[in-house]
PDB file of N, CA and C in Angstrom:
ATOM      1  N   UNK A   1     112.472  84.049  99.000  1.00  0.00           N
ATOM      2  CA  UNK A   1     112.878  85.221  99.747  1.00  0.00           C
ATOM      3  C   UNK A   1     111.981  85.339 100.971  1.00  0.00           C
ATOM      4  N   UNK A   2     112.584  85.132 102.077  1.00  0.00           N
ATOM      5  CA  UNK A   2     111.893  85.918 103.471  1.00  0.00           C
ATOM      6  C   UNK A   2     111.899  87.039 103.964  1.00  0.00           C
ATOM      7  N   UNK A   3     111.128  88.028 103.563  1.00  0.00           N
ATOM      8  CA  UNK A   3     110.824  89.186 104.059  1.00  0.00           C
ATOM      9  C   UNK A   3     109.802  89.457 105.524  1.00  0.00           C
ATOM     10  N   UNK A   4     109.875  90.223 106.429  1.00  0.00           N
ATOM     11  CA  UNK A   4     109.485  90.509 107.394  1.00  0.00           C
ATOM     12  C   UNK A   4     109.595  92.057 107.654  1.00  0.00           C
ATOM     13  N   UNK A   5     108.497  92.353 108.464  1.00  0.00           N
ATOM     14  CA  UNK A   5     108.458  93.972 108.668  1.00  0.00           C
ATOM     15  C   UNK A   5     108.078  94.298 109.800  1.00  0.00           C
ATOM     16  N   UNK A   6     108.449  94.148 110.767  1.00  0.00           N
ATOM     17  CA  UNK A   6     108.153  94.697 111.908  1.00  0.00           C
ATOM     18  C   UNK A   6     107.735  96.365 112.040  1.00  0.00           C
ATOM     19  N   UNK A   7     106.301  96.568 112.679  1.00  0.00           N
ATOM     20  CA  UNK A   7     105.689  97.325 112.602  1.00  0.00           C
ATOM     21  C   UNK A   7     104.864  97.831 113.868  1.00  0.00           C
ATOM     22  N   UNK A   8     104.116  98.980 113.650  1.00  0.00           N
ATOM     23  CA  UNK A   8     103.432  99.174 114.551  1.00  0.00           C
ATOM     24  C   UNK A   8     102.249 100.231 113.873  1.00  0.00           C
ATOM     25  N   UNK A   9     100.629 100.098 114.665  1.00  0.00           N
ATOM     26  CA  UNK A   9      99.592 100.897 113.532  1.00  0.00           C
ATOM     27  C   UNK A   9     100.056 102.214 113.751  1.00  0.00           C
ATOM     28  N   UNK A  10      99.506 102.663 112.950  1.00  0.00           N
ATOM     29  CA  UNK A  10      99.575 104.344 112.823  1.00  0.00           C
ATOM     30  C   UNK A  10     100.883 104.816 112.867  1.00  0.00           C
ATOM     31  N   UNK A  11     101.761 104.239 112.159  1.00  0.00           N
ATOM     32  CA  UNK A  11     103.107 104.440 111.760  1.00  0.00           C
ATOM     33  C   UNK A  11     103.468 104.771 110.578  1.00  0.00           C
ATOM     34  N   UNK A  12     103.656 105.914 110.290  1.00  0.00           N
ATOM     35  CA  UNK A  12     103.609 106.408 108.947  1.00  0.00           C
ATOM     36  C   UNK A  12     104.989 105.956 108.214  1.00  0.00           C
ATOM     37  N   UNK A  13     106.365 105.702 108.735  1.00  0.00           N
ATOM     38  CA  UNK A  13     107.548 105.544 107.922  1.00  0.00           C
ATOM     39  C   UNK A  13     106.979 103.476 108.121  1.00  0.00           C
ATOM     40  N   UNK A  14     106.362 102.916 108.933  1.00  0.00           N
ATOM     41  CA  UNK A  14     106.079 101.637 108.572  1.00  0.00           C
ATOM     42  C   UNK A  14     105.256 101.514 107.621  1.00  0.00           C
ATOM     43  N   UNK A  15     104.134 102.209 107.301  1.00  0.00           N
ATOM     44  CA  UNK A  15     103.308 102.067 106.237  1.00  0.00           C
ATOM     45  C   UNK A  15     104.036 102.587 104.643  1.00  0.00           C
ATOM     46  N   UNK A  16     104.552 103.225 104.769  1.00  0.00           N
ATOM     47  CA  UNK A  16     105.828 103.709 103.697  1.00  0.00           C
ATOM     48  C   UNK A  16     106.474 102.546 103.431  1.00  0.00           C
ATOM     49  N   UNK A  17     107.051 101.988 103.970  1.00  0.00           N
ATOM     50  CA  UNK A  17     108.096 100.628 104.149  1.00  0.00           C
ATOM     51  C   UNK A  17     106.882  99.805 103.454  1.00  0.00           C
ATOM     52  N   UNK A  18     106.108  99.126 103.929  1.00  0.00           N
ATOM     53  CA  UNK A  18     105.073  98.089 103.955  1.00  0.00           C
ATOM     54  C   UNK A  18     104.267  98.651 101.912  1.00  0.00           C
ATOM     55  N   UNK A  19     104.109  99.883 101.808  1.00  0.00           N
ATOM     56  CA  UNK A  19     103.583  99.846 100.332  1.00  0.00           C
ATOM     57  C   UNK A  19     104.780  99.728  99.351  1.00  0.00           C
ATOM     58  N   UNK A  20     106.080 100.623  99.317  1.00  0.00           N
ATOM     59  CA  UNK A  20     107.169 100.222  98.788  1.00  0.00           C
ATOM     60  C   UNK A  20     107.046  98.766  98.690  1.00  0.00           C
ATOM     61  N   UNK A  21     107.345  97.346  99.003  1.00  0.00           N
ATOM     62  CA  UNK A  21     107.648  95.915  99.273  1.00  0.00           C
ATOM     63  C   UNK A  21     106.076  95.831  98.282  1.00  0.00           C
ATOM     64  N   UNK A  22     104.873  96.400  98.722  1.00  0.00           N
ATOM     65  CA  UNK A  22     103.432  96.086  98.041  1.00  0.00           C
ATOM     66  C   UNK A  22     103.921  96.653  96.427  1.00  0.00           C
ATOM     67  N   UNK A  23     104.458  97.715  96.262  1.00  0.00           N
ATOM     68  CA  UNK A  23     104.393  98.191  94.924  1.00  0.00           C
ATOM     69  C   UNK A  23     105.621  97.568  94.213  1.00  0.00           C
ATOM     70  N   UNK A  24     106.316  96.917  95.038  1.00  0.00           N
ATOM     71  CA  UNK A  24     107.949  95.877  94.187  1.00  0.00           C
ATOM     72  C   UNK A  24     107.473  94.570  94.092  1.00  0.00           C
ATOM     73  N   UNK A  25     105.804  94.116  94.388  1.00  0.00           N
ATOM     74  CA  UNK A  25     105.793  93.127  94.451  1.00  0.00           C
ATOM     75  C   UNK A  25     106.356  91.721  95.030  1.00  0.00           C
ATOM     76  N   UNK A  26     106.299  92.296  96.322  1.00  0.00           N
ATOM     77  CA  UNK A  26     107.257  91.322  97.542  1.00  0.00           C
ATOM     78  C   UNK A  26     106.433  90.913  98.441  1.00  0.00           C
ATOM     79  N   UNK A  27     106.275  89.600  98.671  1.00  0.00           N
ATOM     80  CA  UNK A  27     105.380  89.300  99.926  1.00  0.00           C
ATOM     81  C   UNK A  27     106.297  89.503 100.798  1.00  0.00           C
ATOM     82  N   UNK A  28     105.376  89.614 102.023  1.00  0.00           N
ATOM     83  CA  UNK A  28     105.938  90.291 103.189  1.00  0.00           C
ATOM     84  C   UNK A  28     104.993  89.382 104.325  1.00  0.00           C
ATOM     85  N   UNK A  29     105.700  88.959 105.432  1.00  0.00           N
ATOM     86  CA  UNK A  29     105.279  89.198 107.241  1.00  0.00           C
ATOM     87  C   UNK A  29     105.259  90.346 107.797  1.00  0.00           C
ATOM     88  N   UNK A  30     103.663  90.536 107.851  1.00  0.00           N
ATOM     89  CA  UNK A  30     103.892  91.680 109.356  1.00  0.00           C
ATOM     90  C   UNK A  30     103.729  91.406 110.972  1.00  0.00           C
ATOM     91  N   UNK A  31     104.967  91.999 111.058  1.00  0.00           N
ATOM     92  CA  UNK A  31     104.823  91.547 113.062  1.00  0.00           C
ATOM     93  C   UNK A  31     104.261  92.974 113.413  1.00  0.00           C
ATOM     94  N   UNK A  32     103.355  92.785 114.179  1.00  0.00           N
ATOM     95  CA  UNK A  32     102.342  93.955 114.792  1.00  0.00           C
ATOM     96  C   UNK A  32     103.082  94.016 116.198  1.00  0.00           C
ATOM     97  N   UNK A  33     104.518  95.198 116.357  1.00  0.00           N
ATOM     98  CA  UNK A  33     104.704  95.358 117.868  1.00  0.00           C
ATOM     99  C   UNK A  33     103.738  95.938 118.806  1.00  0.00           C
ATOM    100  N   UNK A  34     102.822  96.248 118.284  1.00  0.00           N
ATOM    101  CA  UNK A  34     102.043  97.267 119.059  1.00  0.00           C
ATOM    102  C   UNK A  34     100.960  96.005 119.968  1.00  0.00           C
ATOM    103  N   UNK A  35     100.634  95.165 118.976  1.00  0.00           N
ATOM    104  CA  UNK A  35      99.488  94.566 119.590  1.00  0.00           C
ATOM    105  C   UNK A  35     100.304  92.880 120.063  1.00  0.00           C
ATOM    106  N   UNK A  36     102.331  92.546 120.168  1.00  0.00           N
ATOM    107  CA  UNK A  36     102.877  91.546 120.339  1.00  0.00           C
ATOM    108  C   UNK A  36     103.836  91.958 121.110  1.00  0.00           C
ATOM    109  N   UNK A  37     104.054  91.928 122.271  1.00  0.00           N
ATOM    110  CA  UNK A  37     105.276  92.841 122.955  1.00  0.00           C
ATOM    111  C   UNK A  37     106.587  91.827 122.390  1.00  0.00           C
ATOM    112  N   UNK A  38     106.212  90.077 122.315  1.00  0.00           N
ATOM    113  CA  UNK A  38     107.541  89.467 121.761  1.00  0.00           C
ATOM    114  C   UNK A  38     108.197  90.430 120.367  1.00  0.00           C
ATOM    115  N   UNK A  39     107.608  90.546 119.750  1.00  0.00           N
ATOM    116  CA  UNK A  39     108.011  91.253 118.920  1.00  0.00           C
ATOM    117  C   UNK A  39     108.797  92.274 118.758  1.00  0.00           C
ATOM    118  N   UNK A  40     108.591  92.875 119.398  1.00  0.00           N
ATOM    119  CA  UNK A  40     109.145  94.338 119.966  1.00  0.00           C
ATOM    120  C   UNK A  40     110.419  93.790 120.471  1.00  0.00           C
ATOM    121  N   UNK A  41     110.187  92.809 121.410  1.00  0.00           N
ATOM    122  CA  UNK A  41     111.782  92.228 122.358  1.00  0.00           C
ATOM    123  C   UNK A  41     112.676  91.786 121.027  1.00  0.00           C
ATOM    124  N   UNK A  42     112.220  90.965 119.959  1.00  0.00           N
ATOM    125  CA  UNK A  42     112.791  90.986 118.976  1.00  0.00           C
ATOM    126  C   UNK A  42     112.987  91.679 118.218  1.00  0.00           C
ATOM    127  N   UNK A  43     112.824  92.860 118.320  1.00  0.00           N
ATOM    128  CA  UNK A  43     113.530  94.118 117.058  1.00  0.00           C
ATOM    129  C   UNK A  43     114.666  94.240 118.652  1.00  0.00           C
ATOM    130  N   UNK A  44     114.541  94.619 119.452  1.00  0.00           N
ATOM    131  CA  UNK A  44     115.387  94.674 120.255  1.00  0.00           C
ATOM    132  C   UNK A  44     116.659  94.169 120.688  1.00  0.00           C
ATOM    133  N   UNK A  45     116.304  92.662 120.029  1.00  0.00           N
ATOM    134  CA  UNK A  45     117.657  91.706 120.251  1.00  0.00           C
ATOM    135  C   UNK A  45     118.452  92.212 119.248  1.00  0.00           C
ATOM    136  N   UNK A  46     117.471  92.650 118.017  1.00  0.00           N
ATOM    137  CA  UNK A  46     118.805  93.046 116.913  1.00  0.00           C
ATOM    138  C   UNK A  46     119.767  94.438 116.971  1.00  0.00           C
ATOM    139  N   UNK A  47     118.637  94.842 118.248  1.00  0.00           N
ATOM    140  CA  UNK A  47     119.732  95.923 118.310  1.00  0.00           C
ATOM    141  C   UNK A  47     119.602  97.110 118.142  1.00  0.00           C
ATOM    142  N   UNK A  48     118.039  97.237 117.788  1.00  0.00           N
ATOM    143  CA  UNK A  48     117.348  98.346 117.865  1.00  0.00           C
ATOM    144  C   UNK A  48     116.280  99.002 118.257  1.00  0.00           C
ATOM    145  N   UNK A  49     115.911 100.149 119.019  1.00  0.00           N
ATOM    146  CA  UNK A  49     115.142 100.342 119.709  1.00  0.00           C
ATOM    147  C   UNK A  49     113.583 100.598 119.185  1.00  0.00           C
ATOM    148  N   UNK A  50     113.532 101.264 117.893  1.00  0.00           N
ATOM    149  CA  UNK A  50     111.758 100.951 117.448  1.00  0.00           C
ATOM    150  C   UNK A  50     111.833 100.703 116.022  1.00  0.00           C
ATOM    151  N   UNK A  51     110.646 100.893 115.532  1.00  0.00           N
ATOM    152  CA  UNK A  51     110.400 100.438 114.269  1.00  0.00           C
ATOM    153  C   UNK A  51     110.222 101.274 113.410  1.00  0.00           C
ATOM    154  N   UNK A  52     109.651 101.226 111.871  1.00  0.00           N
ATOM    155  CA  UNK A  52     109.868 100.090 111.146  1.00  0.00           C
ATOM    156  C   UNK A  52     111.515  99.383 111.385  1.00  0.00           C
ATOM    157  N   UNK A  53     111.502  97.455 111.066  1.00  0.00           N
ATOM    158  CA  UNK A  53     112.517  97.125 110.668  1.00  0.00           C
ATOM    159  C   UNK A  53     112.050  96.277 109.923  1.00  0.00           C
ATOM    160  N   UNK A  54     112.934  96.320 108.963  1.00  0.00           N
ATOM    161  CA  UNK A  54     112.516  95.039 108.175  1.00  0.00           C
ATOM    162  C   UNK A  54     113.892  94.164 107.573  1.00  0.00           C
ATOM    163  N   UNK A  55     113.683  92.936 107.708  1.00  0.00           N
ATOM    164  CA  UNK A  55     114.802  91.895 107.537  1.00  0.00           C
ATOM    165  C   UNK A  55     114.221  90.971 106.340  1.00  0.00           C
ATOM    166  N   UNK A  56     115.225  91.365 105.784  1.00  0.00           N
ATOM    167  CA  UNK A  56     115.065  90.393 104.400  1.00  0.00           C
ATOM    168  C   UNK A  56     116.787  89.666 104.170  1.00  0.00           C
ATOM    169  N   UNK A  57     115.781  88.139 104.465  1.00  0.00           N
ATOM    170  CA  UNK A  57     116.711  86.906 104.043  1.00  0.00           C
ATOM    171  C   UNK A  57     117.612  87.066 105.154  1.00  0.00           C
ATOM    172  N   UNK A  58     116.843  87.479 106.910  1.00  0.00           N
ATOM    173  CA  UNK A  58     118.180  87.421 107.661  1.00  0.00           C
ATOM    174  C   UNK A  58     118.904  88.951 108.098  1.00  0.00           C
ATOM    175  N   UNK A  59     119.140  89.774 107.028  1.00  0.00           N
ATOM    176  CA  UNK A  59     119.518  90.728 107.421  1.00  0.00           C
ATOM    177  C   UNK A  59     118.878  92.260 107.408  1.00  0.00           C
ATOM    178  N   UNK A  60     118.877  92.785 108.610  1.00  0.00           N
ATOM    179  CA  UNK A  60     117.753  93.935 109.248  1.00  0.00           C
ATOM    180  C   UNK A  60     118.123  94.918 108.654  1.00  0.00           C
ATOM    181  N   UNK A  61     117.088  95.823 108.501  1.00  0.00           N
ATOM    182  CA  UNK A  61     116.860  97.637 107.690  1.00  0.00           C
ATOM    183  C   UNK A  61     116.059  98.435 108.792  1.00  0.00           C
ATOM    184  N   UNK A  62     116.732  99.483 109.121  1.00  0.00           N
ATOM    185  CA  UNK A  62     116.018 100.011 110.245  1.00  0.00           C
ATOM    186  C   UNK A  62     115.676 100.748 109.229  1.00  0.00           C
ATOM    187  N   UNK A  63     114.321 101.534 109.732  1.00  0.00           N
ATOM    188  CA  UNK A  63     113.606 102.491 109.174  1.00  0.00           C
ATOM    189  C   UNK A  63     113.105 102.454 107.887  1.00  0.00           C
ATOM    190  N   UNK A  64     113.234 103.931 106.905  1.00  0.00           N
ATOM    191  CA  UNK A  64     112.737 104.021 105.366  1.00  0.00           C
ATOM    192  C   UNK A  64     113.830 103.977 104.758  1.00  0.00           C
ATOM    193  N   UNK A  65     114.730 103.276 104.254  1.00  0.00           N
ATOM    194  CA  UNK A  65     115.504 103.048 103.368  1.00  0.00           C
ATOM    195  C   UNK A  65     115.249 102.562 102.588  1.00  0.00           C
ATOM    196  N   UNK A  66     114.667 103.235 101.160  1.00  0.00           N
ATOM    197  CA  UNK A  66     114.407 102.568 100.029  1.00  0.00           C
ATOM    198  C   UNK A  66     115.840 101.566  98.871  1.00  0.00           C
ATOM    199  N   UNK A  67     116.608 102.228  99.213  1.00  0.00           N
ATOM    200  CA  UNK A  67     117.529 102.440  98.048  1.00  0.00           C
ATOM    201  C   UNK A  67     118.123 101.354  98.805  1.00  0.00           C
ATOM    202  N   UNK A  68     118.345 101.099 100.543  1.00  0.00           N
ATOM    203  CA  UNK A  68     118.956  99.727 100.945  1.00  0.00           C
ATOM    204  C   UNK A  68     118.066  98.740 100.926  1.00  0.00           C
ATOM    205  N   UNK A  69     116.723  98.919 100.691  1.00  0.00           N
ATOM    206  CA  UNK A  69     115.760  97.733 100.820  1.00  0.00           C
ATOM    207  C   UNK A  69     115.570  97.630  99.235  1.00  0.00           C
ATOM    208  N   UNK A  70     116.409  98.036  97.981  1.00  0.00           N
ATOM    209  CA  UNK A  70     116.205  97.472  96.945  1.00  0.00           C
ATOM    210  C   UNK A  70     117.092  96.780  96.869  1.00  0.00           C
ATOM    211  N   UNK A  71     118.373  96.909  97.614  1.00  0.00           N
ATOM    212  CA  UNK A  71     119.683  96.402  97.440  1.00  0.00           C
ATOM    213  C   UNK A  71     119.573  95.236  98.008  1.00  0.00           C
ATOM    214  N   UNK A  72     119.016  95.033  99.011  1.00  0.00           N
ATOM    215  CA  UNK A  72     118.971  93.561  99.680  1.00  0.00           C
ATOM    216  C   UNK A  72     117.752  92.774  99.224  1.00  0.00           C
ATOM    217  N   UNK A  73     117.087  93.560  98.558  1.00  0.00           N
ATOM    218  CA  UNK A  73     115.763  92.131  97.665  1.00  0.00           C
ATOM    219  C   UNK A  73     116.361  91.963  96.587  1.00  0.00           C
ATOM    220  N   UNK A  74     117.654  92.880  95.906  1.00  0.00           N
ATOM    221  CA  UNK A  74     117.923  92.266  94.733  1.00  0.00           C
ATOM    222  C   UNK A  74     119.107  91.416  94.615  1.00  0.00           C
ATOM    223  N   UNK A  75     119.532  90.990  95.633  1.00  0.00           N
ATOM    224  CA  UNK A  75     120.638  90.121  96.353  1.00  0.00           C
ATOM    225  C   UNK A  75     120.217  88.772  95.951  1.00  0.00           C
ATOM    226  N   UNK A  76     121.631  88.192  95.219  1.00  0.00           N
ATOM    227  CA  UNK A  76     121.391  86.783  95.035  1.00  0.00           C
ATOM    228  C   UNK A  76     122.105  85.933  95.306  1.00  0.00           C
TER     229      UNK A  76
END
Protein backbone atom coordinates (compact mmCIF):
# COMPACT_ATOMS: atom_id res chain seq x y z
CA UNK A 1 0.00 0.00 0.00
CA UNK A 2 1.21 3.60 -0.93
CA UNK A 3 0.11 6.08 1.27
CA UNK A 4 1.10 9.77 1.12
CA UNK A 5 0.01 12.90 3.04
CA UNK A 6 0.58 16.00 1.94
CA UNK A 7 0.94 18.47 4.63
CA UNK A 8 1.94 21.50 6.08
CA UNK A 9 3.46 22.34 10.05
CA UNK A 10 1.15 23.66 12.36
CA UNK A 11 -1.79 22.17 10.69
CA UNK A 12 -4.08 20.86 12.95
CA UNK A 13 -6.72 18.80 10.47
CA UNK A 14 -3.03 17.47 8.89
CA UNK A 15 -1.82 16.33 12.14
CA UNK A 16 -5.34 14.68 12.77
CA UNK A 17 -4.98 12.93 9.35
CA UNK A 18 -1.21 11.96 9.99
CA UNK A 19 -2.09 10.25 13.83
CA UNK A 20 -5.36 8.52 12.54
CA UNK A 21 -2.91 6.46 9.57
CA UNK A 22 -0.19 6.36 13.03
CA UNK A 23 -2.99 4.79 15.22
CA UNK A 24 -4.36 2.24 12.03
CA UNK A 25 -0.98 1.36 11.74
CA UNK A 26 -0.18 2.61 8.17
CA UNK A 27 3.06 3.81 7.00
CA UNK A 28 2.83 6.90 5.48
CA UNK A 29 5.00 9.73 3.17
CA UNK A 30 5.00 13.08 4.34
CA UNK A 31 5.30 15.85 1.72
CA UNK A 32 6.07 19.05 3.75
CA UNK A 33 4.20 21.87 1.40
CA UNK A 34 5.27 24.39 3.55
CA UNK A 35 8.98 23.83 3.41
CA UNK A 36 8.54 22.15 -0.85
CA UNK A 37 6.60 24.53 -3.04
CA UNK A 38 6.73 21.28 -5.75
CA UNK A 39 4.56 19.85 -3.57
CA UNK A 40 2.06 22.18 -3.13
CA UNK A 41 2.01 22.47 -7.26
CA UNK A 42 1.20 18.84 -6.82
CA UNK A 43 -1.77 18.85 -4.55
CA UNK A 44 -2.71 21.41 -7.11
CA UNK A 45 -2.54 19.35 -10.22
CA UNK A 46 -5.05 17.14 -8.46
CA UNK A 47 -7.19 19.68 -8.19
CA UNK A 48 -7.05 21.10 -5.07
CA UNK A 49 -6.20 24.12 -3.50
CA UNK A 50 -4.63 23.25 0.20
CA UNK A 51 -4.08 20.64 2.46
CA UNK A 52 -4.24 18.00 4.24
CA UNK A 53 -4.47 15.49 1.14
CA UNK A 54 -3.78 12.31 1.28
CA UNK A 55 -3.67 9.64 -1.61
CA UNK A 56 -3.70 6.21 -0.97
CA UNK A 57 -2.84 3.69 -3.78
CA UNK A 58 -3.36 6.64 -6.34
CA UNK A 59 -6.47 8.00 -5.23
CA UNK A 60 -6.71 11.59 -3.26
CA UNK A 61 -8.75 12.51 0.19
CA UNK A 62 -8.97 16.06 0.72
CA UNK A 63 -9.00 17.00 4.21
CA UNK A 64 -10.24 14.90 7.62
CA UNK A 65 -12.18 12.21 6.35
CA UNK A 66 -11.89 9.44 8.54
CA UNK A 67 -14.61 7.16 7.50
CA UNK A 68 -13.26 7.76 3.55
CA UNK A 69 -9.68 7.18 4.56
CA UNK A 70 -10.80 3.79 6.16
CA UNK A 71 -12.59 2.95 3.07
CA UNK A 72 -9.74 3.35 0.77
CA UNK A 73 -6.96 1.54 3.09
CA UNK A 74 -9.37 -1.19 3.31
CA UNK A 75 -9.65 -1.56 -0.48
CA UNK A 76 -8.45 -4.60 -2.13
Amino acid sequence: MNVVVYSKPHCLECNLVKRFLRDHGVEFEVRDCGSNPQYLEEVKEMGFLGVPVTVVNGEAIQGLQPEKLNEYLHKT
